[in-house]
C-alpha atoms as a PDB file:
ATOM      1  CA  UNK A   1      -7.505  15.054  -0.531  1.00  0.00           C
ATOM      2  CA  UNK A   2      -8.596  15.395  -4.475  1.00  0.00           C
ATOM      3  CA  UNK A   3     -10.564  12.688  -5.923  1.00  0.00           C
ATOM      4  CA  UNK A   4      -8.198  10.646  -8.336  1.00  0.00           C
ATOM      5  CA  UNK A   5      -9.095  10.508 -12.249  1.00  0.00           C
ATOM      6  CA  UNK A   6      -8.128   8.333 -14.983  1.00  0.00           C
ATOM      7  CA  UNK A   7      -6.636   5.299 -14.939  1.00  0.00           C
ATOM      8  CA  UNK A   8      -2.869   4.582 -13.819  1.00  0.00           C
ATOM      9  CA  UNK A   9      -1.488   1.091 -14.783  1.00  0.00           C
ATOM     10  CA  UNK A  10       0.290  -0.861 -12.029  1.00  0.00           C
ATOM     11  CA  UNK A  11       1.054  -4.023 -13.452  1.00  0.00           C
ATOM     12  CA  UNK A  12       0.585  -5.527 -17.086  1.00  0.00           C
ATOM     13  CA  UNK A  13       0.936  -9.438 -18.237  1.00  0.00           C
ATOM     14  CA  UNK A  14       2.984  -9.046 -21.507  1.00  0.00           C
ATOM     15  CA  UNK A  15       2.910 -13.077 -21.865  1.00  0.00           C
ATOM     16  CA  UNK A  16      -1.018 -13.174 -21.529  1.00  0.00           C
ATOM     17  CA  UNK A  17      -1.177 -11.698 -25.031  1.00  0.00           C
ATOM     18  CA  UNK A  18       1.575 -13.895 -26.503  1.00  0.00           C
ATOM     19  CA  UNK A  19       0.444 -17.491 -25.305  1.00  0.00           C
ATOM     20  CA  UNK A  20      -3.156 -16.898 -25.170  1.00  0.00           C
ATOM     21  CA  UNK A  21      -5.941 -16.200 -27.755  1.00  0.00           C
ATOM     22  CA  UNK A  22      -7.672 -13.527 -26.153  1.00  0.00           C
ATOM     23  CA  UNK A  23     -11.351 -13.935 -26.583  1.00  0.00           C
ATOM     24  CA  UNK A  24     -13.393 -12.280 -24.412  1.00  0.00           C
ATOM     25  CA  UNK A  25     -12.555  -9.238 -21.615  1.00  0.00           C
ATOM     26  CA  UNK A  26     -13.930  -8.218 -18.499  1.00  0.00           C
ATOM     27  CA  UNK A  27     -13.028  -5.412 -16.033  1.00  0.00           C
ATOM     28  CA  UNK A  28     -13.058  -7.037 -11.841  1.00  0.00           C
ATOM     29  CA  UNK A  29     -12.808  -5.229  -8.712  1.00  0.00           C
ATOM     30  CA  UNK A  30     -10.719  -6.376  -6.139  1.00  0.00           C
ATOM     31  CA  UNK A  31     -11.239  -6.922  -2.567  1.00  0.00           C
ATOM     32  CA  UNK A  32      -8.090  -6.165  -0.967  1.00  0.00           C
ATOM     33  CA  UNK A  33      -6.543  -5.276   2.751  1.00  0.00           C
ATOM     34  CA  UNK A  34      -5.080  -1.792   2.906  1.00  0.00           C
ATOM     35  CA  UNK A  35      -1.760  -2.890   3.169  1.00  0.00           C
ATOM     36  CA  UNK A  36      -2.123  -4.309  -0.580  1.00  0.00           C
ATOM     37  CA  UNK A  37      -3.499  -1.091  -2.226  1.00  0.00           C
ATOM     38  CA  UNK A  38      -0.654   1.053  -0.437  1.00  0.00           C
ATOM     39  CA  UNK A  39       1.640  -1.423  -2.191  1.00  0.00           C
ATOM     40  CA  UNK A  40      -0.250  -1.461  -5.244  1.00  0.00           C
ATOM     41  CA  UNK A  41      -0.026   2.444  -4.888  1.00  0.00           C
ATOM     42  CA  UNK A  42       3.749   2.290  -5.150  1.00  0.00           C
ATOM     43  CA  UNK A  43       3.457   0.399  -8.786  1.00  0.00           C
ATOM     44  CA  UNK A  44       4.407  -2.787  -7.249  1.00  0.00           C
ATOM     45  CA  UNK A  45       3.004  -6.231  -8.027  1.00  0.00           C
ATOM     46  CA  UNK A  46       3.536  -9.130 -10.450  1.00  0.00           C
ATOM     47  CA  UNK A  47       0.980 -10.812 -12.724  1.00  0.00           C
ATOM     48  CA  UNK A  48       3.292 -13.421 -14.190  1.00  0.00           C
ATOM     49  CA  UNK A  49       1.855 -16.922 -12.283  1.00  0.00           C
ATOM     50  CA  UNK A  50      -1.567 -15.596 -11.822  1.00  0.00           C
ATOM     51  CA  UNK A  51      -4.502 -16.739 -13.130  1.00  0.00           C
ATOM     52  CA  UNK A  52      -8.217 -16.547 -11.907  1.00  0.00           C
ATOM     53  CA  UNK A  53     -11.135 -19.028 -11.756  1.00  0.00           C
ATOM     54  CA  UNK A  54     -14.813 -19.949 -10.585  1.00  0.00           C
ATOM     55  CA  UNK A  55     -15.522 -21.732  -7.274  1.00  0.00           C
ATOM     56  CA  UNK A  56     -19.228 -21.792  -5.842  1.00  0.00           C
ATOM     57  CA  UNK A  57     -20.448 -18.712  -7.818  1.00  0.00           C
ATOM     58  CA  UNK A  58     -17.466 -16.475  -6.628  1.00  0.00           C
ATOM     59  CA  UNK A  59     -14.453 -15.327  -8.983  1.00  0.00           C
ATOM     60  CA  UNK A  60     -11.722 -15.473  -7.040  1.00  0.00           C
ATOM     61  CA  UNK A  61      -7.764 -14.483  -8.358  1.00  0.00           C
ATOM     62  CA  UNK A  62      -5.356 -16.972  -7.524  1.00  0.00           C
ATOM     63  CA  UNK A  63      -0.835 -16.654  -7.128  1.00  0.00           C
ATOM     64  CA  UNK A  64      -0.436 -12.753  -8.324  1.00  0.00           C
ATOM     65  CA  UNK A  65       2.372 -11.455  -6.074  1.00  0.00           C
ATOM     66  CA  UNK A  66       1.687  -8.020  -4.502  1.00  0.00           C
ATOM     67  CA  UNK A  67       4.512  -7.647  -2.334  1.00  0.00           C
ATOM     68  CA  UNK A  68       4.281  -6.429   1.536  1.00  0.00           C
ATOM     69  CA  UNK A  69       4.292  -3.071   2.289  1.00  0.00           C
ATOM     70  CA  UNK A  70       7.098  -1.966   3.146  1.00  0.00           C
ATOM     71  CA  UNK A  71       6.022   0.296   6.038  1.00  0.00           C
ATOM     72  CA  UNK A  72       3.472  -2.236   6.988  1.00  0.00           C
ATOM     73  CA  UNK A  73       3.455  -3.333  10.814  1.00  0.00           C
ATOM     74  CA  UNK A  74       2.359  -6.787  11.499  1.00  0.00           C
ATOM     75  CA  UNK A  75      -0.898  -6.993  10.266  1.00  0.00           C
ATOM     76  CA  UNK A  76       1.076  -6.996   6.552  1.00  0.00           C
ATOM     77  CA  UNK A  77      -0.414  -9.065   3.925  1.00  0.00           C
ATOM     78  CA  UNK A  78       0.382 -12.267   2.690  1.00  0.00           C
ATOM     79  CA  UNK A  79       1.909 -12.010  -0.777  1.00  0.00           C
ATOM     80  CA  UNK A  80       0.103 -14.633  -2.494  1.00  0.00           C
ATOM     81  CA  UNK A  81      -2.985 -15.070  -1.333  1.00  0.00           C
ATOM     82  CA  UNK A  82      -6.225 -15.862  -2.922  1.00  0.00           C
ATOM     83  CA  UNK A  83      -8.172 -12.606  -3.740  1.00  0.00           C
ATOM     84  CA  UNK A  84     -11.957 -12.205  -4.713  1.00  0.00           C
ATOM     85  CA  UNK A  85     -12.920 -10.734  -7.904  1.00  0.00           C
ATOM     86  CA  UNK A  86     -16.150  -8.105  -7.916  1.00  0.00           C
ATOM     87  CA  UNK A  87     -18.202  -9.009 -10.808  1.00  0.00           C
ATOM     88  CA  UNK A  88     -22.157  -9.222 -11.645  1.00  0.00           C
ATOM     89  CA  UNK A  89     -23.637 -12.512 -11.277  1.00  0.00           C
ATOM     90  CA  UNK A  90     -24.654 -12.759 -15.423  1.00  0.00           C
ATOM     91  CA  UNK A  91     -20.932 -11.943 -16.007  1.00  0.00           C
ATOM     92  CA  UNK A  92     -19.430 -15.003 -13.541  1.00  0.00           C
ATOM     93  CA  UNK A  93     -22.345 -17.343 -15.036  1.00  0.00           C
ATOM     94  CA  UNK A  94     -21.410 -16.460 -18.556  1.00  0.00           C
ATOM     95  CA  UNK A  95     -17.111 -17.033 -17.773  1.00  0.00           C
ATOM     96  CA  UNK A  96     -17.907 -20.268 -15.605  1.00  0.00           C
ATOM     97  CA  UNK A  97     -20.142 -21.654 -18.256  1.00  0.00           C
ATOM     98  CA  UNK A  98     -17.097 -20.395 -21.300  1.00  0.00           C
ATOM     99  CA  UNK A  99     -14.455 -22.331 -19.065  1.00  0.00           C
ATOM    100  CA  UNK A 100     -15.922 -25.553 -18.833  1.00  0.00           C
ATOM    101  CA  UNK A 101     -16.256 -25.654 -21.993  1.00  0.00           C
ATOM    102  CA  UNK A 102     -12.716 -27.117 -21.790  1.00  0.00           C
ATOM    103  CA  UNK A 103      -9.963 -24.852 -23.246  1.00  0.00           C
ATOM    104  CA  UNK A 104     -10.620 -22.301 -21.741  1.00  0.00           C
ATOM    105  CA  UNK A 105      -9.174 -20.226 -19.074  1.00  0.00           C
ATOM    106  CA  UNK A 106      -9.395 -17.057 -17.127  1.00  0.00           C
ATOM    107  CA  UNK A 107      -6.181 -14.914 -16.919  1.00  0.00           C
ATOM    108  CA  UNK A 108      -5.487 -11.503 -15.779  1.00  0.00           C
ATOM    109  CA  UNK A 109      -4.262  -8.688 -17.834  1.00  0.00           C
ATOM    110  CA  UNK A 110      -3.568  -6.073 -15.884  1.00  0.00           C
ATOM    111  CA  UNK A 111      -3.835  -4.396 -12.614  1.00  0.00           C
ATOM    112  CA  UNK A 112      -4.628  -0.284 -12.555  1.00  0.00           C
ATOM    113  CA  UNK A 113      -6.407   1.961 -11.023  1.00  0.00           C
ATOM    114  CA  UNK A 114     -10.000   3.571 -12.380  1.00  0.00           C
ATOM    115  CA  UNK A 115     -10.908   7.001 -10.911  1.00  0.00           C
ATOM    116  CA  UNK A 116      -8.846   5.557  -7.301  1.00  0.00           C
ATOM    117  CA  UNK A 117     -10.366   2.497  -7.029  1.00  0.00           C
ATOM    118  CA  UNK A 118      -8.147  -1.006  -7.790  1.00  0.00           C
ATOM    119  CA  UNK A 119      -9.478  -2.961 -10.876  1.00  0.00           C
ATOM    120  CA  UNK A 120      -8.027  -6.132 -12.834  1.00  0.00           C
ATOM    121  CA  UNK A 121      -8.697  -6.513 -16.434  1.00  0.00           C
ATOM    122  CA  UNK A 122      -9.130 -10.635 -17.081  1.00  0.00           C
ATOM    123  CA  UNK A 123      -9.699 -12.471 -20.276  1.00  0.00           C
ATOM    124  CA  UNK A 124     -11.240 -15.693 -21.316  1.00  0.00           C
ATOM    125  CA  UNK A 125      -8.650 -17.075 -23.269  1.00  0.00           C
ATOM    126  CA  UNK A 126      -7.614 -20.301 -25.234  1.00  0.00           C
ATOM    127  CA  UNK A 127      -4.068 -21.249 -25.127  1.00  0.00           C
ATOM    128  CA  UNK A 128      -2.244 -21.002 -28.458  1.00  0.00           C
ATOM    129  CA  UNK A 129      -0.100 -24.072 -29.764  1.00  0.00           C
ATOM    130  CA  UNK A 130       3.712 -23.189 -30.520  1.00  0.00           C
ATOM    131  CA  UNK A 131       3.340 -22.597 -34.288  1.00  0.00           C
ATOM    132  CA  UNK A 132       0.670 -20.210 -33.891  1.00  0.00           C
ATOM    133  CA  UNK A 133       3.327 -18.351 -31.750  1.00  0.00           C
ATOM    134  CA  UNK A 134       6.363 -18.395 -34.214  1.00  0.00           C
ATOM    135  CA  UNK A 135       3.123 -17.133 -36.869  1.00  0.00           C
ATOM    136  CA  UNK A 136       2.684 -13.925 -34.855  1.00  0.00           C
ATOM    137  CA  UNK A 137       6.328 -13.375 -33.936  1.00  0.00           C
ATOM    138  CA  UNK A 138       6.466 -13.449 -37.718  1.00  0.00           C
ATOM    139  CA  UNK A 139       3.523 -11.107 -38.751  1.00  0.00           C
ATOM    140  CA  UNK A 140       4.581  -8.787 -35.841  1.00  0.00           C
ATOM    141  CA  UNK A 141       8.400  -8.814 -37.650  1.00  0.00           C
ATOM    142  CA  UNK A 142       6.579  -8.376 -41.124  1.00  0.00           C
ATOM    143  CA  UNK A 143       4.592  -5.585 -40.148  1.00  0.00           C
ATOM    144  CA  UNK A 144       7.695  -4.007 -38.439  1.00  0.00           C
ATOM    145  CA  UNK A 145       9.440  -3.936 -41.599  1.00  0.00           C
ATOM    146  CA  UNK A 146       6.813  -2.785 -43.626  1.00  0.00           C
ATOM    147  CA  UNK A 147       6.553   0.326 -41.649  1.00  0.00           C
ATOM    148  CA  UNK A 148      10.259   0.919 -41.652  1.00  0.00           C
ATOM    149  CA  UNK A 149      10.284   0.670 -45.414  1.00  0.00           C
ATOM    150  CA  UNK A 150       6.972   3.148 -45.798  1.00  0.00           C
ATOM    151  CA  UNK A 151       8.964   5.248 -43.083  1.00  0.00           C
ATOM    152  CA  UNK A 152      12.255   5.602 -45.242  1.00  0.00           C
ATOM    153  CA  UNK A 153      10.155   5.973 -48.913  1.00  0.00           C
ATOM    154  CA  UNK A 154       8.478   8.952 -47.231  1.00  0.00           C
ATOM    155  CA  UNK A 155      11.976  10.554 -46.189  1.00  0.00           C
ATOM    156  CA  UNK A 156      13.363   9.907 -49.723  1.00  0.00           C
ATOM    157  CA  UNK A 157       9.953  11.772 -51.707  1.00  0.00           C
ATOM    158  CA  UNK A 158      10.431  14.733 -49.706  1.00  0.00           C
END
């Protein structure tokens, strides 16, 4: 079998980037059973409760739902369970040390796959009151019509 290349998303968290500031990224490996990546394989898996944090020096990934294989026997998965993040040691010292800060919190981004191998994209990120939401729903709108208006001005010169 050919070695896989590139990256192929599985799973993105759309409401990461709307109710968090996003300050800081890192990309994790994941330790996972075989069952999980076969699922992961078929574009299945949900980050919308998950979140990740420190616990005696490990980073661990906490309440993302891959769901069981479907052809899986009994040794399945569980589809919640607590998985361990693979990062260097400076990188968990530097997000432990950014979360205790108070604040702060770790949340994934999304799940793909680099060159065949299972990765999660997290963020250190500060949660964002409900004004500063309605202010980028409204810049996002703004900009929106902006380029709509520079779209139809360039029809009408031609």
């Amino acid at each position: 079998m050919a070695k896989e290349r590139g990256e192929k998303v599985v799973a993105t968290n759309r409401r990461a980037r709307h109710d968090y500031l996003i300050e800081d990224t890192y990309e994790a490996g994941l330790v996972l059973s075989g069952t999980e990546v076969k699922s992961l394989r078929q574009g299945r898996a949900s980050l919308v409760d998950g979140y990740a944090f420190v616990e005696a020096g490990e980073a661990w990934l906490d309440a993302v739902h891959i769901p069981e294989y479907t052809e899986g026997t009994w040794n399945n998965h569980a589809p919640r369970r607590k998985r361990k993040l693979l990062l260097h040691k400076e990188q968990i010292v530097k997000i432990s040390h950014k979360t205790a800060q108070g604040g702060y919190t770790l949340v994934p981004l999304q799940i793909y796959f680099h060159d065949g191998r299972a990765k999660v994209e997290i963020a250190v990120a500060k949660g964002k009151r409900e004004y500063d939401k309605r202010q980028a729903l409204r810049e996002q709108q703004d900009r929106r019509e902006a380029e709509r208006a520079m779209r139809t001005r360039n029809r009408l010169g031609e």
